[in-house]
C-alpha atoms as a PDB file:
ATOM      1  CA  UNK A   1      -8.676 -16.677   0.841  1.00  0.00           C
ATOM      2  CA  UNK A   2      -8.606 -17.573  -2.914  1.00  0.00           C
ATOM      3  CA  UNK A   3     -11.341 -17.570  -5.675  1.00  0.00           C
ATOM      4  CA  UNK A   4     -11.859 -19.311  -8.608  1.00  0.00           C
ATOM      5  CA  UNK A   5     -15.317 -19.336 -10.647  1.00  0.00           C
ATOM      6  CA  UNK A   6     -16.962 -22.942 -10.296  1.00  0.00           C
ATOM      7  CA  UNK A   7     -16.262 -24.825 -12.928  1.00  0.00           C
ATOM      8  CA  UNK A   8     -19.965 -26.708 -13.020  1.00  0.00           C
ATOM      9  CA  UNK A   9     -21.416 -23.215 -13.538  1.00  0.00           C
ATOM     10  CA  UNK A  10     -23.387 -23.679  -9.954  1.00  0.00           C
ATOM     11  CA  UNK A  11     -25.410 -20.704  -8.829  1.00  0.00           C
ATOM     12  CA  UNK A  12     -24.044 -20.484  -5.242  1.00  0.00           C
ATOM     13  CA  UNK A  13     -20.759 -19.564  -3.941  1.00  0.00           C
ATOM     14  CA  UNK A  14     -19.222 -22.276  -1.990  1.00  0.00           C
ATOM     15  CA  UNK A  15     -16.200 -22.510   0.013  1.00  0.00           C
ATOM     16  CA  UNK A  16     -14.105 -24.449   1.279  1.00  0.00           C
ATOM     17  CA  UNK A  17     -11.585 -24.401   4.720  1.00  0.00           C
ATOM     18  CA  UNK A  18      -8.106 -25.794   4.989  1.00  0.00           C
ATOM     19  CA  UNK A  19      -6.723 -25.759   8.259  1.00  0.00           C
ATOM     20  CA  UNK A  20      -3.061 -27.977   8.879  1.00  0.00           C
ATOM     21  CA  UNK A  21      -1.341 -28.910  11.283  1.00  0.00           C
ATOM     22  CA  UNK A  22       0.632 -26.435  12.197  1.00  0.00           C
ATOM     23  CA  UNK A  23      -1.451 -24.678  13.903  1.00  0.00           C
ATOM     24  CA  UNK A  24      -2.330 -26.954  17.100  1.00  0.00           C
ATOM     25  CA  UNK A  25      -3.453 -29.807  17.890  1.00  0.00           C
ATOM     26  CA  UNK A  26      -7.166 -31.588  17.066  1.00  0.00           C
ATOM     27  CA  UNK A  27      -9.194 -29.049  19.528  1.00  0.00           C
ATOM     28  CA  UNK A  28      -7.308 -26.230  18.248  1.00  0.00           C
ATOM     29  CA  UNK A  29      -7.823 -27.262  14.473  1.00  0.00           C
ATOM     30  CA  UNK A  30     -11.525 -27.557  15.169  1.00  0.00           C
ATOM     31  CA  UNK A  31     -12.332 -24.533  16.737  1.00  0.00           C
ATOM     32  CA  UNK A  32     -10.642 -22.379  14.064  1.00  0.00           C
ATOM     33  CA  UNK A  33     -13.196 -24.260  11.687  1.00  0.00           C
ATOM     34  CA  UNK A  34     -16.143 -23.659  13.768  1.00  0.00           C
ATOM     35  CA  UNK A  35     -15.202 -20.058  14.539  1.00  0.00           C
ATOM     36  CA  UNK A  36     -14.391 -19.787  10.355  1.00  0.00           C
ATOM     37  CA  UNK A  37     -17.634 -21.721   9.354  1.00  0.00           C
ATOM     38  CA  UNK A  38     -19.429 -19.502  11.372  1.00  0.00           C
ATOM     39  CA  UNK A  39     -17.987 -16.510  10.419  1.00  0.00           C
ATOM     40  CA  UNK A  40     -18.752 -17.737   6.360  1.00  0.00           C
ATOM     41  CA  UNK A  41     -22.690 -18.442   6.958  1.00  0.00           C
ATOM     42  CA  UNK A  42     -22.701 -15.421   8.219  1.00  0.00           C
ATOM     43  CA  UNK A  43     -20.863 -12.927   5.641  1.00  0.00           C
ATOM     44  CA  UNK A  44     -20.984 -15.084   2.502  1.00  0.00           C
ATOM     45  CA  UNK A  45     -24.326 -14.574   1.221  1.00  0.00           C
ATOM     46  CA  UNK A  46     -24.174 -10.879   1.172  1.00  0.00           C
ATOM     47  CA  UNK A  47     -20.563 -10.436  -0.098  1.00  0.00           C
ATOM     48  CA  UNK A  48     -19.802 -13.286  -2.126  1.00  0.00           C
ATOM     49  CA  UNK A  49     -19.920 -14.044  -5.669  1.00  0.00           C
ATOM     50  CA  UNK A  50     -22.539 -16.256  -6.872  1.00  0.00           C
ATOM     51  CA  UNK A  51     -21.290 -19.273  -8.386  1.00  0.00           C
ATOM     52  CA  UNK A  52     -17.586 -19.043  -7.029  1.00  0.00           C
ATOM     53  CA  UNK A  53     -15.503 -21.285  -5.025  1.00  0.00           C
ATOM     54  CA  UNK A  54     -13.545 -19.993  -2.344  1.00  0.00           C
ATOM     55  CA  UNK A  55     -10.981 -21.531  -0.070  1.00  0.00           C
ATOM     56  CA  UNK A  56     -10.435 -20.244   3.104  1.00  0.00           C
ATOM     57  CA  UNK A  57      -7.162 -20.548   4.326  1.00  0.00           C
ATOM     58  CA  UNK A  58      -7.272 -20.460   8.328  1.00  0.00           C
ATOM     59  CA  UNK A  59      -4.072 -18.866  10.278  1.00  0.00           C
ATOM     60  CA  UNK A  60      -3.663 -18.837  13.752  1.00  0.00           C
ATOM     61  CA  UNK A  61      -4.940 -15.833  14.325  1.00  0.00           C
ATOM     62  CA  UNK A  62      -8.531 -17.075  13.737  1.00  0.00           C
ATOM     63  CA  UNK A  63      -8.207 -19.030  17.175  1.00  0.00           C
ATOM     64  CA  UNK A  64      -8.804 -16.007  19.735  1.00  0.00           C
ATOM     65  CA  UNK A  65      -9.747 -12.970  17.373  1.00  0.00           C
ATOM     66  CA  UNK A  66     -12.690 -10.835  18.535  1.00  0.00           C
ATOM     67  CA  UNK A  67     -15.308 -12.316  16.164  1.00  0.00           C
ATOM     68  CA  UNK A  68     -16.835  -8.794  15.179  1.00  0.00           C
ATOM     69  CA  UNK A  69     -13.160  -8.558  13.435  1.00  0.00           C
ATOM     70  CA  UNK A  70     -13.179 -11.932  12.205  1.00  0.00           C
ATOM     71  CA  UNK A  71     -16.473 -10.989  10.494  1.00  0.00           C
ATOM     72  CA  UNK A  72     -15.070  -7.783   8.886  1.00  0.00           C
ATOM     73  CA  UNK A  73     -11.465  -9.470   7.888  1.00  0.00           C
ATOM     74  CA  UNK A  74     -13.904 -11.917   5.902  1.00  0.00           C
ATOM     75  CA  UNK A  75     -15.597  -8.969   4.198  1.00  0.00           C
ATOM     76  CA  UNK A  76     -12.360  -7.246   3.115  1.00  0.00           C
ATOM     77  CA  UNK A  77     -11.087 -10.457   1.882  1.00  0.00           C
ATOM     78  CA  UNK A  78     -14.584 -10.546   0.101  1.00  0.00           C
ATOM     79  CA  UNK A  79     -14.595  -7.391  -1.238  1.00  0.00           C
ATOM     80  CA  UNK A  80     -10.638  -7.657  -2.318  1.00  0.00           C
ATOM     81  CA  UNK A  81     -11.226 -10.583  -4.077  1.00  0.00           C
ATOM     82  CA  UNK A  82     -14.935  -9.729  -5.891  1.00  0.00           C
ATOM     83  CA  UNK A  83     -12.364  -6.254  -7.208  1.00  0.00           C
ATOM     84  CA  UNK A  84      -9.135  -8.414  -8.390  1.00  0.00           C
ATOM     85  CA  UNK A  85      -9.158  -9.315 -12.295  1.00  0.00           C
ATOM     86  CA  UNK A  86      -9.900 -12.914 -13.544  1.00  0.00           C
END
């Protein structure tokens, strides 16, 4: 996941998801963005900056992880990133 602080001063965060190729084929791809979608709605307005971008960055392992831990890798990435200097 990276951050950046939106550049049109918004007062939401938003985010982003890239997910390529290498990591399966159309169905594949598409699940990993509805499981990482998800996963965002959920966590992002309680840990996430307001008016940052993020980019999610999707890895295989987002295919068949137990979503409780999905959830709570997104908060640590949260949390890392709200602590790391601009």
């Amino acid at each position: 996941m990276v951050s950046r602080k939106n550049p049109e001063n918004g007062e939401a965060a938003r985010f982003g998801l890239t997910v390529t190729k290498k990591l399966g084929g159309a169905v594949t791809r598409n699940r990993i963005r509805r499981r990482l979608r998800a996963a965002a709605k959920a966590v992002f307005p309680n840990y996430a900056r307001p008016g940052d971008d993020y980019v999610l960055i999707a890895r295989a392992a987002a295919y068949d992880r137990n979503y409780a831990a999905l959830l709570d890798d997104m908060k640590r990435a949260l949390l890392r990133l709200s602590r790391a200097p601009k």
